[in-house]
Each structure stands twice: as structure tokens, then as C-alpha cells.
Protein backbone atom coordinates (compact mmCIF):
# COMPACT_ATOMS: atom_id res chain seq x y z
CA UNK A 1 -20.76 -19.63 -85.12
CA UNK A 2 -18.41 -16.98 -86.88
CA UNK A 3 -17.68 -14.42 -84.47
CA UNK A 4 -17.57 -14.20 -80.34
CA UNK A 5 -16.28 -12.20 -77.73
CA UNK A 6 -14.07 -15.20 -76.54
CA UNK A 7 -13.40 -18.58 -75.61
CA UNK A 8 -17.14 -19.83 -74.41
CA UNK A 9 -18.13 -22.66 -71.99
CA UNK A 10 -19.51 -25.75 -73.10
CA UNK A 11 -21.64 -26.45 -70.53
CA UNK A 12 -24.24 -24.13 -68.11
CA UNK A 13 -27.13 -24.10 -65.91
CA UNK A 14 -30.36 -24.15 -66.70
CA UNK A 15 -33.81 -25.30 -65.04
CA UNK A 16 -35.18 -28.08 -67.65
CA UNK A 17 -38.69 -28.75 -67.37
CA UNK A 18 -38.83 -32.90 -67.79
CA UNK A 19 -42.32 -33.09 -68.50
CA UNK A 20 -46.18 -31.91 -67.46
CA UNK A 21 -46.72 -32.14 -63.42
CA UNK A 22 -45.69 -30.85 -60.13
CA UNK A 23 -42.47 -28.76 -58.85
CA UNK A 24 -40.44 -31.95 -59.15
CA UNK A 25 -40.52 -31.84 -63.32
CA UNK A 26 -38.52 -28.39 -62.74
CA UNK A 27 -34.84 -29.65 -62.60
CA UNK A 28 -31.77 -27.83 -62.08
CA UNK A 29 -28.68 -28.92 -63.85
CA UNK A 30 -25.47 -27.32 -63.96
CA UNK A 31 -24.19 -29.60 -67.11
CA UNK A 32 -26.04 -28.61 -70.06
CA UNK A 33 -24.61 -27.87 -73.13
CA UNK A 34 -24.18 -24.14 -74.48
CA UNK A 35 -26.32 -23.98 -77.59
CA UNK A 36 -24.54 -22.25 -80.54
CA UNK A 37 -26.51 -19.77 -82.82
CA UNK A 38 -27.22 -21.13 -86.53
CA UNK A 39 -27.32 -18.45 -89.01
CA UNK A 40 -29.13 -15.86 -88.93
CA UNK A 41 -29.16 -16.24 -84.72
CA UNK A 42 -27.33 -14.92 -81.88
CA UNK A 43 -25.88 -16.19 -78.08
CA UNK A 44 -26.77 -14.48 -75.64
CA UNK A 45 -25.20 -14.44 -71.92
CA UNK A 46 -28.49 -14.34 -70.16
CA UNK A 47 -28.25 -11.45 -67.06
CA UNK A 48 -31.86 -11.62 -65.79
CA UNK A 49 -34.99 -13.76 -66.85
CA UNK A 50 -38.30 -12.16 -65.50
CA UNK A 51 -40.82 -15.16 -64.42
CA UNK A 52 -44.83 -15.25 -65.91
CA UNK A 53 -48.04 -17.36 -65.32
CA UNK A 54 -47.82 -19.20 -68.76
CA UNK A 55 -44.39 -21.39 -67.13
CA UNK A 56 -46.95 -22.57 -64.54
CA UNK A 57 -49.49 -23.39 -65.98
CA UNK A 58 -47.08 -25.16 -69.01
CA UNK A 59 -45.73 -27.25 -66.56
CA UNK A 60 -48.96 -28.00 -65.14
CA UNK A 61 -50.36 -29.15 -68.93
CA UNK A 62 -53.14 -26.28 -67.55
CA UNK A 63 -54.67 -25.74 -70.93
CA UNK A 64 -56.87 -28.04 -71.64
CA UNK A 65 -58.43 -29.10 -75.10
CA UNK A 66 -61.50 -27.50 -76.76
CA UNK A 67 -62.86 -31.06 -76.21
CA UNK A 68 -61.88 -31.27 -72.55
CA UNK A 69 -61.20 -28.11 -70.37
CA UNK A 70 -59.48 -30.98 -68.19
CA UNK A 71 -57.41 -33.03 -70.19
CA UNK A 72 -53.81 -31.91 -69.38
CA UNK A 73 -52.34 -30.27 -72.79
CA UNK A 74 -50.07 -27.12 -73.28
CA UNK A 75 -50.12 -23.94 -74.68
CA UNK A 76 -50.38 -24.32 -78.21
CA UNK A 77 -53.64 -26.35 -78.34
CA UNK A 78 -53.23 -26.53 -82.51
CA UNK A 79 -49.93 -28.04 -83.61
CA UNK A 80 -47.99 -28.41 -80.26
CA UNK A 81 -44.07 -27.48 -80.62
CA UNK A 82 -43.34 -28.58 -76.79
CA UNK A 83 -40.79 -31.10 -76.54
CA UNK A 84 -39.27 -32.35 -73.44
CA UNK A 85 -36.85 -31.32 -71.99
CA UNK A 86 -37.30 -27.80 -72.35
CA UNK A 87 -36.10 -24.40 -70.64
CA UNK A 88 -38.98 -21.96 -70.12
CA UNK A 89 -38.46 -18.36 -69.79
CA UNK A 90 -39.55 -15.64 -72.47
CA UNK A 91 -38.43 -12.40 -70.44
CA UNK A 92 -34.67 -12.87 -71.09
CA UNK A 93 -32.39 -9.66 -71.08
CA UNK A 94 -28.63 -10.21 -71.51
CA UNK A 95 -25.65 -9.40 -73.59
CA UNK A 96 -24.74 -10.93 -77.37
CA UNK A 97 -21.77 -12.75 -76.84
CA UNK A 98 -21.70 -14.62 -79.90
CA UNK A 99 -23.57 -14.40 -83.49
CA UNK A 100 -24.21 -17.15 -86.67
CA UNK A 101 -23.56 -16.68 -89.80
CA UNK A 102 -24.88 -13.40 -91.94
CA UNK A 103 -25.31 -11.49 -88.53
CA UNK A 104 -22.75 -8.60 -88.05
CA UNK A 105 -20.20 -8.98 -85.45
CA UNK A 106 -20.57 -5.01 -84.53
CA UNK A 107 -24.00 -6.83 -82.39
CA UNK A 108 -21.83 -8.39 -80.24
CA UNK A 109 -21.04 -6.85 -76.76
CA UNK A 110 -24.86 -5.07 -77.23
CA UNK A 111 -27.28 -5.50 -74.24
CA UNK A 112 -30.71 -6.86 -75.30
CA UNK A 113 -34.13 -7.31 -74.08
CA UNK A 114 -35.47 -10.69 -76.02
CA UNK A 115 -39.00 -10.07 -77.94
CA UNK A 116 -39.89 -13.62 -77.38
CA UNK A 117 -42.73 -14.45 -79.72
CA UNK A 118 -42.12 -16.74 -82.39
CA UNK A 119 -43.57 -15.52 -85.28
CA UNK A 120 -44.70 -17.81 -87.77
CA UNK A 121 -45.87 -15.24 -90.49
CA UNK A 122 -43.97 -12.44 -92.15
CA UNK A 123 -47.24 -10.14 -91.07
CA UNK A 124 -48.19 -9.03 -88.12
CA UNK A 125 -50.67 -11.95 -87.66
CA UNK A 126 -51.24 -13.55 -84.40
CA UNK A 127 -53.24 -16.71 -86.05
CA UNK A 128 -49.47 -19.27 -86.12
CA UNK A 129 -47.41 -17.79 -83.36
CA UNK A 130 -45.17 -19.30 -80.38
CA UNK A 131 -42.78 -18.09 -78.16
CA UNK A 132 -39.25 -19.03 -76.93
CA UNK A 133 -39.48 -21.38 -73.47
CA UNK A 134 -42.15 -23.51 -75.69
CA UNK A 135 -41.44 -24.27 -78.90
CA UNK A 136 -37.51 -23.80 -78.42
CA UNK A 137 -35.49 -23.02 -75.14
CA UNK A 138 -36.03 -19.58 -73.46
CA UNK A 139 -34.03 -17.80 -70.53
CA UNK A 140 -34.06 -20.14 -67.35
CA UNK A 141 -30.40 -20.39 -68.09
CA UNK A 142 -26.90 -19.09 -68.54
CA UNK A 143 -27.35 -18.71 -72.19
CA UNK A 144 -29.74 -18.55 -75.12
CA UNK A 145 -30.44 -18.35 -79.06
CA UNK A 146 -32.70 -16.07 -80.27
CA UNK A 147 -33.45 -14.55 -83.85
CA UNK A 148 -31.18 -11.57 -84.33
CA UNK A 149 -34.33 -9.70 -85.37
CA UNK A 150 -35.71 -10.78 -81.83
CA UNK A 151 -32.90 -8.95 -80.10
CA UNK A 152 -33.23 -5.86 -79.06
CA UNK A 153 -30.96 -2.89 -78.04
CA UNK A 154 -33.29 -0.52 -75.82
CA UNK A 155 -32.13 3.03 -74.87
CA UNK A 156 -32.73 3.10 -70.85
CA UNK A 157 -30.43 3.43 -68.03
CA UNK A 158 -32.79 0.93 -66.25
CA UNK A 159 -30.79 -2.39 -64.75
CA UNK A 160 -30.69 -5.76 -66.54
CA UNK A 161 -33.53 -7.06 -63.72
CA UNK A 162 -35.52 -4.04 -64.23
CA UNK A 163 -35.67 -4.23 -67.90
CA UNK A 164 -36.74 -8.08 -67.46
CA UNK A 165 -39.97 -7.18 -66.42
CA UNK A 166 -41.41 -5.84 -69.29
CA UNK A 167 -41.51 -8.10 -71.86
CA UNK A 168 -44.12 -11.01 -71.65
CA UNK A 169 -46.71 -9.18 -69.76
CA UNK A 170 -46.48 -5.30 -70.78
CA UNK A 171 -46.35 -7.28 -74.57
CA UNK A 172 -49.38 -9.30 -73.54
CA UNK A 173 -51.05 -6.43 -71.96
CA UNK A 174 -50.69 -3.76 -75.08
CA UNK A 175 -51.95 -6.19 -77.51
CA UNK A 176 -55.05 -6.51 -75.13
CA UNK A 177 -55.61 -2.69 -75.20
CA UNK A 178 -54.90 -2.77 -78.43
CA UNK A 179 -57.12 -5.25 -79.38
CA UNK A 180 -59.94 -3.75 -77.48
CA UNK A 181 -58.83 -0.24 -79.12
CA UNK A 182 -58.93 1.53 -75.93
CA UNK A 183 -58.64 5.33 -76.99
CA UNK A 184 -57.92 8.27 -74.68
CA UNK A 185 -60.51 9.31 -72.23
CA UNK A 186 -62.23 5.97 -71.95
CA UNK A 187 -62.14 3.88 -68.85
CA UNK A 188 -60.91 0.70 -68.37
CA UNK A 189 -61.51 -1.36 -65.73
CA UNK A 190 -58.19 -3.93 -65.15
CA UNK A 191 -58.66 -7.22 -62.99
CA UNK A 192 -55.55 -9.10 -61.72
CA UNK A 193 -54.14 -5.33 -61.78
CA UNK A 194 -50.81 -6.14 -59.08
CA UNK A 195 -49.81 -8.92 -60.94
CA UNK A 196 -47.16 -8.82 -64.01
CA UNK A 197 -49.53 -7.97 -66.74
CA UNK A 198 -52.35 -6.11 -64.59
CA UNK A 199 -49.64 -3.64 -63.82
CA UNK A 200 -48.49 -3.29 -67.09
CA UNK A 201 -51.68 -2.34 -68.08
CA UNK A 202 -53.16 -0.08 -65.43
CA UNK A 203 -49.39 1.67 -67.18
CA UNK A 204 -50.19 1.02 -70.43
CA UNK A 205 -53.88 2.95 -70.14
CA UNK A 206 -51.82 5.54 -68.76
CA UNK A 207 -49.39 6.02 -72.12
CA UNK A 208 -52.65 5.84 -74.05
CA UNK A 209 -54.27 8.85 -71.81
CA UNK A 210 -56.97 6.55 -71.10
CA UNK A 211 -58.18 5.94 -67.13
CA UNK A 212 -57.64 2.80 -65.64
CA UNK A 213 -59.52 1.41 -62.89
CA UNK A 214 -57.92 -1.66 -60.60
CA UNK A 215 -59.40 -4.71 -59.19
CA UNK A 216 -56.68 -5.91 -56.72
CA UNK A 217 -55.94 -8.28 -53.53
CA UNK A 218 -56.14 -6.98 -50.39
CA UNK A 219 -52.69 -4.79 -48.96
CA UNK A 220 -52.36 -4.61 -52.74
CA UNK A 221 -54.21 -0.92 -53.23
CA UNK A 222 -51.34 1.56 -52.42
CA UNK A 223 -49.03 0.11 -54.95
CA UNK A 224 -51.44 0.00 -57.59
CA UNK A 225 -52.41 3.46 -56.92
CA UNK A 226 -49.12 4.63 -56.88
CA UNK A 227 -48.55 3.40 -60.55
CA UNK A 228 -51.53 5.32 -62.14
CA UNK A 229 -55.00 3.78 -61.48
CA UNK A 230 -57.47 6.00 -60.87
CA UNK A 231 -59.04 4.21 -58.17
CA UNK A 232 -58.65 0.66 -56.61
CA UNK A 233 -61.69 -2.06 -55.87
CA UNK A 234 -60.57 -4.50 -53.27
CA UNK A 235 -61.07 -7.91 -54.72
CA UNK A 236 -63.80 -9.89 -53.22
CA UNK A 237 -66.57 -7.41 -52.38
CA UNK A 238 -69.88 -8.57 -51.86
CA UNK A 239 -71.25 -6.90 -54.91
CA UNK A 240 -68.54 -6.07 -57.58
CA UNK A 241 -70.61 -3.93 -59.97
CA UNK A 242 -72.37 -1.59 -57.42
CA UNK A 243 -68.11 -1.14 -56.11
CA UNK A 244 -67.30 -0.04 -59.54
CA UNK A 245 -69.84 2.15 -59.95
CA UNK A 246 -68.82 4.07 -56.74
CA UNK A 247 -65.22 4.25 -57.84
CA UNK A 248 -66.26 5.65 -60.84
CA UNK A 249 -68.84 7.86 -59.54
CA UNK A 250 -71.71 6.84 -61.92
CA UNK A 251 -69.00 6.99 -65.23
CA UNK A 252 -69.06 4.20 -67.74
CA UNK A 253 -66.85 1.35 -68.15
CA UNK A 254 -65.73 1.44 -71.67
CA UNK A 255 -63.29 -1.53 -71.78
CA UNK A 256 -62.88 -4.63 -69.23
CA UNK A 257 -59.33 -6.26 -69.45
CA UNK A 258 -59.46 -9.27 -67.30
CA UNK A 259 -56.77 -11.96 -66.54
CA UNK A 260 -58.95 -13.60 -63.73
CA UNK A 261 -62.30 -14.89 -65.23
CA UNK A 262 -64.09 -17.71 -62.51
CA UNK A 263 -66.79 -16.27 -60.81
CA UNK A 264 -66.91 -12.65 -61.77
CA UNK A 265 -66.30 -13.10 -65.52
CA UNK A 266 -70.74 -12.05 -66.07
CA UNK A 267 -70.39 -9.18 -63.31
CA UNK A 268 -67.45 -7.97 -65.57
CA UNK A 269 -69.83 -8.31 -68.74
CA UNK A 270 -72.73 -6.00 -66.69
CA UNK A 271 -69.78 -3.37 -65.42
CA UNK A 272 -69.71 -2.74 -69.35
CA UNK A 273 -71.45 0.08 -70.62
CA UNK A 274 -73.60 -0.75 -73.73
CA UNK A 275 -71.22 -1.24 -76.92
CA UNK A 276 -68.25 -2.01 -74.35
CA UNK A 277 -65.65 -3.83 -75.29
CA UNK A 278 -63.67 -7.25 -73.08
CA UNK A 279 -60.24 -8.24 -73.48
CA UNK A 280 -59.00 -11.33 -71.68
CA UNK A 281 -55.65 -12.94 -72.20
CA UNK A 282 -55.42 -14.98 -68.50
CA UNK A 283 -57.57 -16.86 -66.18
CA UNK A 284 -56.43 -17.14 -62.91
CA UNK A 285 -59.40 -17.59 -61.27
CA UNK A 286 -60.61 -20.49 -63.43
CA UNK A 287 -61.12 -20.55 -67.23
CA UNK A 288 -64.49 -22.25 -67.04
CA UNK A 289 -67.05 -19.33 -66.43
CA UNK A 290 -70.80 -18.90 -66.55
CA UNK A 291 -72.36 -16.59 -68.87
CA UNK A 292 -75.86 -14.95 -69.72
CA UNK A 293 -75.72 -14.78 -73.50
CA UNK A 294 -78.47 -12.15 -73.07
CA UNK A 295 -76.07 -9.92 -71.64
CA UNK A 296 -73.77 -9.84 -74.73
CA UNK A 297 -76.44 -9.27 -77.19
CA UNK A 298 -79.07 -7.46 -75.87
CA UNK A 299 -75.67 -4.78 -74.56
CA UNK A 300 -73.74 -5.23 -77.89
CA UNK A 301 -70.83 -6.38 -76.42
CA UNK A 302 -67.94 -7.57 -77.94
CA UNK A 303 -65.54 -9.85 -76.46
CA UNK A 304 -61.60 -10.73 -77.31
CA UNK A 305 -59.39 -13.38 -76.85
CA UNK A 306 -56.12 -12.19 -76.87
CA UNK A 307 -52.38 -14.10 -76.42
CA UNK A 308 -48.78 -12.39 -76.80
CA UNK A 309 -48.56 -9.69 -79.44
CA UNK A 310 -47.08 -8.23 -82.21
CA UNK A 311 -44.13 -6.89 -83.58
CA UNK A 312 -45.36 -3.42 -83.21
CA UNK A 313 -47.12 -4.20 -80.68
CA UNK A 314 -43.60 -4.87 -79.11
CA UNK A 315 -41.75 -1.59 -80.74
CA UNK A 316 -44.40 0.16 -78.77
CA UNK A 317 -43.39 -1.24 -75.67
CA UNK A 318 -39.65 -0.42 -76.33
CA UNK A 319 -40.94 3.08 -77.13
CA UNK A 320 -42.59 3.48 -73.90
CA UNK A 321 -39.63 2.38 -71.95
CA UNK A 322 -37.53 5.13 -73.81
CA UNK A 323 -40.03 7.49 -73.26
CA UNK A 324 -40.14 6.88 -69.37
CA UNK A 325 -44.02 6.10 -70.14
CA UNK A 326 -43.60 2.61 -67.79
CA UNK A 327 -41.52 2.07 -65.35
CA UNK A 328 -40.50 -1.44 -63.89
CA UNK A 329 -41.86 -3.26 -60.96
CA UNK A 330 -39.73 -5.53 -59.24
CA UNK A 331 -41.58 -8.07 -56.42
CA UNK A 332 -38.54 -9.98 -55.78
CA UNK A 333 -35.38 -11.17 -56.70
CA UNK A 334 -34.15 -15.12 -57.15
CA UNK A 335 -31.25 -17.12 -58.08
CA UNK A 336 -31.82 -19.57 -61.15
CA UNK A 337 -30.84 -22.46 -58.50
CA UNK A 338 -33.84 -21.32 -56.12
CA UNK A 339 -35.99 -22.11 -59.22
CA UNK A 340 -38.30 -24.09 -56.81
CA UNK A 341 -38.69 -21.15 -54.44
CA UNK A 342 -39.15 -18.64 -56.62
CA UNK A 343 -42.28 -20.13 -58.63
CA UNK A 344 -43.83 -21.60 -55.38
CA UNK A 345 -43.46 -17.35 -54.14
CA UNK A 346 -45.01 -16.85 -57.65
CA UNK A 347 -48.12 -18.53 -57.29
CA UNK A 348 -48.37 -17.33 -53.74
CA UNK A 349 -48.97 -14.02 -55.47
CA UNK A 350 -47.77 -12.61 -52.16
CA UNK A 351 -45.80 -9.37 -54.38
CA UNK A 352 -46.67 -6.73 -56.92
CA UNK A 353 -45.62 -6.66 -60.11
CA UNK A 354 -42.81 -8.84 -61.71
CA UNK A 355 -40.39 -12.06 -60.19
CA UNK A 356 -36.92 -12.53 -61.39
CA UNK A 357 -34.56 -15.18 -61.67
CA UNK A 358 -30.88 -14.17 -62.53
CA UNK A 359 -28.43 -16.83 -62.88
CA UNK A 360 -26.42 -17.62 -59.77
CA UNK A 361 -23.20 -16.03 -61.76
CA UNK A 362 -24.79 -12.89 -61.58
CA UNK A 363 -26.00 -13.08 -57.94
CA UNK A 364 -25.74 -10.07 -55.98
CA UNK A 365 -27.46 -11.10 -52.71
């Protein structure tokens, strides 16, 4: 470490997650040690940490294997980088208090919202790519290393908490449009649309002058309304297509972006007009789903899996912000020692929009 605003603890909190399983492998500890940035890295005093799906279902071991959809097994199916103990969080904004060697000391004192993919490849290739809170420690704490290319100073009077809901799931949610090359004028129907990435996307159609329509839990239509979708379809109708079709009047769906899958992941396929296009980057509902192949082919579908994003991809993002083009959605607020009772209030998925922890330092009640 060669340069820092001043003298710096040597211990923090953090949440360490001790291994794959329940609540109880999420443990708070006030007596961790501070890491210090190597070259080419800076510290940063973490102010707000926003909270996503992907910590869940981490800690659950939720992925499965392409062998066995049940065997417990992280994120990164190919080449696993999780190591125990490990603090999750990838949506960390917070100030550079400290940089390595061959990184300007004019960064520190700079607030920055963390890109926090881990990119493996000078391109913009998403084949070898991780992200901070798996293959090395994320946000769930007082303080964190990133890349000083990863941090990022972004022009916007919005607060530290507001800014740390952007990240993860409008990053995850643009390289699913953009993926799908949704273009302006087409319609896009958006499942999971009140969650962190829904909303970002029913948004993100929005920058790209495309019309988003929103499949969303019941109590949850107003809000989603309110942030651009052109019309809402209350999850759990008795027939989801013939719903769509009346929201739409009759219009075509051009592109499905789905984070729920289970049960409706064929009625999504027939909501597609012929030549449509799916995006899916989440499976809430249950990642195991029936399919008629005749569907795909004899429509000319085409499907994509999709998972973080790019560096552009990102830029974009930070453009939007700037621009006004998104605006935040806060569901709730938490302090880093409430860890428990924040991520049991996040899989309630009793909110709209974006969870986040701040560390009890920076606790405002």
C-alpha cells in the first residue's frame, strides 16, 4: 500500500459465509482483518452494499451440475474459484481510502460504484468471467479491494444506498436486452419485473425506446407501472398467454426476458411472436422446466442464456444513471449486523426493487 487518507484499522466487520447451507453459514464477525490493495488495486471504505439472488442461492450450493440439477455446487459450474470463508456482495459503493502500487493517489477520497465482474479476458467476452463475493471477497463488509479499473467515479447526486442498487441487476439486465438485441419499438415482455433485475429492465426497455410489458406479484402492479411498463399481468392467472395478449391488445411479443422459468417457461415460448427472441439470466421459480421442442423450431425461436455483463455493457449503465435514464429503487434498508434479517426479508420478496445492507458505522436508523 503506498498512499492512504490515514491511519487505517486492522480489523472490521464483515458477514463470512463458512460454507454451502442454511442462514447459520452466514456469520457476523467484527474481527476480521482489513485487506490491503496489491498493486494495481484499491481500498475501499464500503458505504452501502445492495443485496441480489446469486448470495442465496451461493450459499445454498443452488446450482447444480450439468450432470445433476441437484447436486449442491456454486456458481461457477467450470473451474470453481469459491473458497471458504468468503464475503459475498457485488453491489458495493464506497469511497477509495487507500490505493497499491502504480495507482495514482489523486483516486483517493473519490466515491465509487464497484463494477464487480471479474473479467478473465482482455475482450469483452463473457465465456471465463467471475465476480467479486465469489471468487474473491465482495462488499458485506467495512472494506474491500477491487481492480482500480473496476472502480468507478459516477456523476449523480444520487445517495451512496441509492447508487447501490444498480449494479448487479441493471448490469445483468442490459446484457440480457442486449443479448436479445431488443431495438426500439419492439415489445418485451419482463417476468420477475418488481424484483432487482425485473425493474431494471422494465427501465432499461425504457432507455432503449422499446415497450416493456410486466409480469408481477400481486400489490406489486402500481409500482411497476409507475417505473415505465406499459401494462402489468398479475402473476398467476389462469391462462398467461390469452392475459398477455389482452395487455397488449393483439400486438406481438418480440422479446421474453425471464428470471422465473418453472411452470410458465413453454407459455413464455408461445407469448413469442414467430422469430422472437428469450433471454433468461434467473430462475426463481425452478430451473428445471418442460419444453415442446416443436415450439422452438417450428416458431424460429431463439433462446439465450445470459449471466453478468460486460464492460460496456457496464459504461452503459453508468451512462444511464448520468443521463437520469434509471432511477433507483430502494425496498428497504439494513444494517450489515441484521445480515440474517435482511436476506430472510429478501427471499420473502415482500418489496420492490433493491435491499441494502450498509455497515452499522454508517447506520442512520
Amino acid at each position: 500500500m503506498n498512499a492512504m487518507t490515514k491511519t487505517l484499522p486492522t480489523t472490521m466487520a464483515a458477514v463470512l459465509l463458512t460454507g454451502h447451507g442454511g442462514p447459520e453459514k452466514l456469520v457476523y464477525r467484527t474481527d476480521v482483518k482489513v485487506p490491503s490493495p496489491v498493486p494495481g488495486e484499491v481500498l475501499i471504505r464500503v458505504t452501502a452494499c445492495g443485496m441480489n439472488n446469486t448470495d442465496v442461492w451461493v450459499r445454498q450450493g443452488a446450482y447444480g451440475t450439468e450432470e445433476d440439477a441437484a447436486a449442491v455446487s456454486t456458481w461457477r459450474r467450470q473451474g470453481n474459484t469459491l473458497t471458504f470463508p468468503r464475503i459475498q456482495g457485488a453491489d458495493t459503493v464506497g469511497q477509495i481510502v487507500a490505493v497499491g502500487d502504480g495507482v495514482s493517489p489523486d483516486r483517493i477520497g473519490e466515491r465509487v460504484m464497484v463494477d464487480f465482474s471479474i473479467y478473465n479476458r482482455d475482450d469483452d467476452s463473457l465465456a471465463d468471467i467471475d465476480y467479486m463475493g465469489h471468487g474473491r471477497d465482495g462488499g458485506y463488509a467495512e472494506y474491500q479491494t477491487v481492480p482500480v479499473e473496476n472502480a468507478h467515479v459516477v456523476d449523480t447526486d444520487l445517495s451512496d444506498i441509492e447508487l447501490a442498487t444498480f449494479c448487479c441487476a441493471y448490469l445483468t439486465g442490459e446484457q440480457m436486452l442486449e443479448r436479445a438485441a431488443l431495438k426500439a419499438g419492439e415489445r418485451v415482455l419482463v417476468t420477475g419485473a418488481s424484483g432487482g433485475v425485473g425493474s431494471g429492465m422494465v427501465q432499461l426497455a425504457r432507455a432503449r425506446d422499446a415497450i416493456p410489458y410486466a409480469i408481477v406479484g400481486k400489490g406489486k402492479e402500481p409500482a411497476v407501472l409507475d417505473i415505465g411498463a406499459e401494462a402489468v399481468i398479475t402473476r398467476g392467472v389462469a391462462d398467461l398467454p390469452a392475459a398477455v395478449n389482452e395487455a397488449t391488445d393483439g400486438r406481438p411479443i418480440d422479446v421474453v426476458a425471464d428470471l422465473v422459468g418453472g411452470a410458465i417457461f413453454n407459455d413464455l415460448l408461445r407469448i413469442l411472436r414467430p422469430e422472437g427472441r428469450y433471454t433468461t439470466a434467473g430462475a426463481i421459480a425452478g430451473p428445471v422446466v418442460q419444453l415442446d421442442l416443436r415450439t422452438i423450431y417450428l416458431k424460429q425461436l431463439q433462446l439465450h442464456g445470459s449471466s453478468q455483463g460486460t464492460r460496456a455493457d457496464f459504461l452503459r449503465v453508468v451512462r444511464y444513471i448520468e443521463e437520469k435514464k434509471i432511477r433507483p429503487l430502494v425496498g428497504g434498508v439494513y444494517k450489515l449486523s441484521d445480515f440474517h434479517r435482511a436476506q430472510a426479508d429478501f427471499i420473502a420478496k415482500d418489496f420492490v426493487g433493491k435491499l441494502v445492507v450498509v455497515p452499522d458505522a454508517m447506520w442512520k436508523g
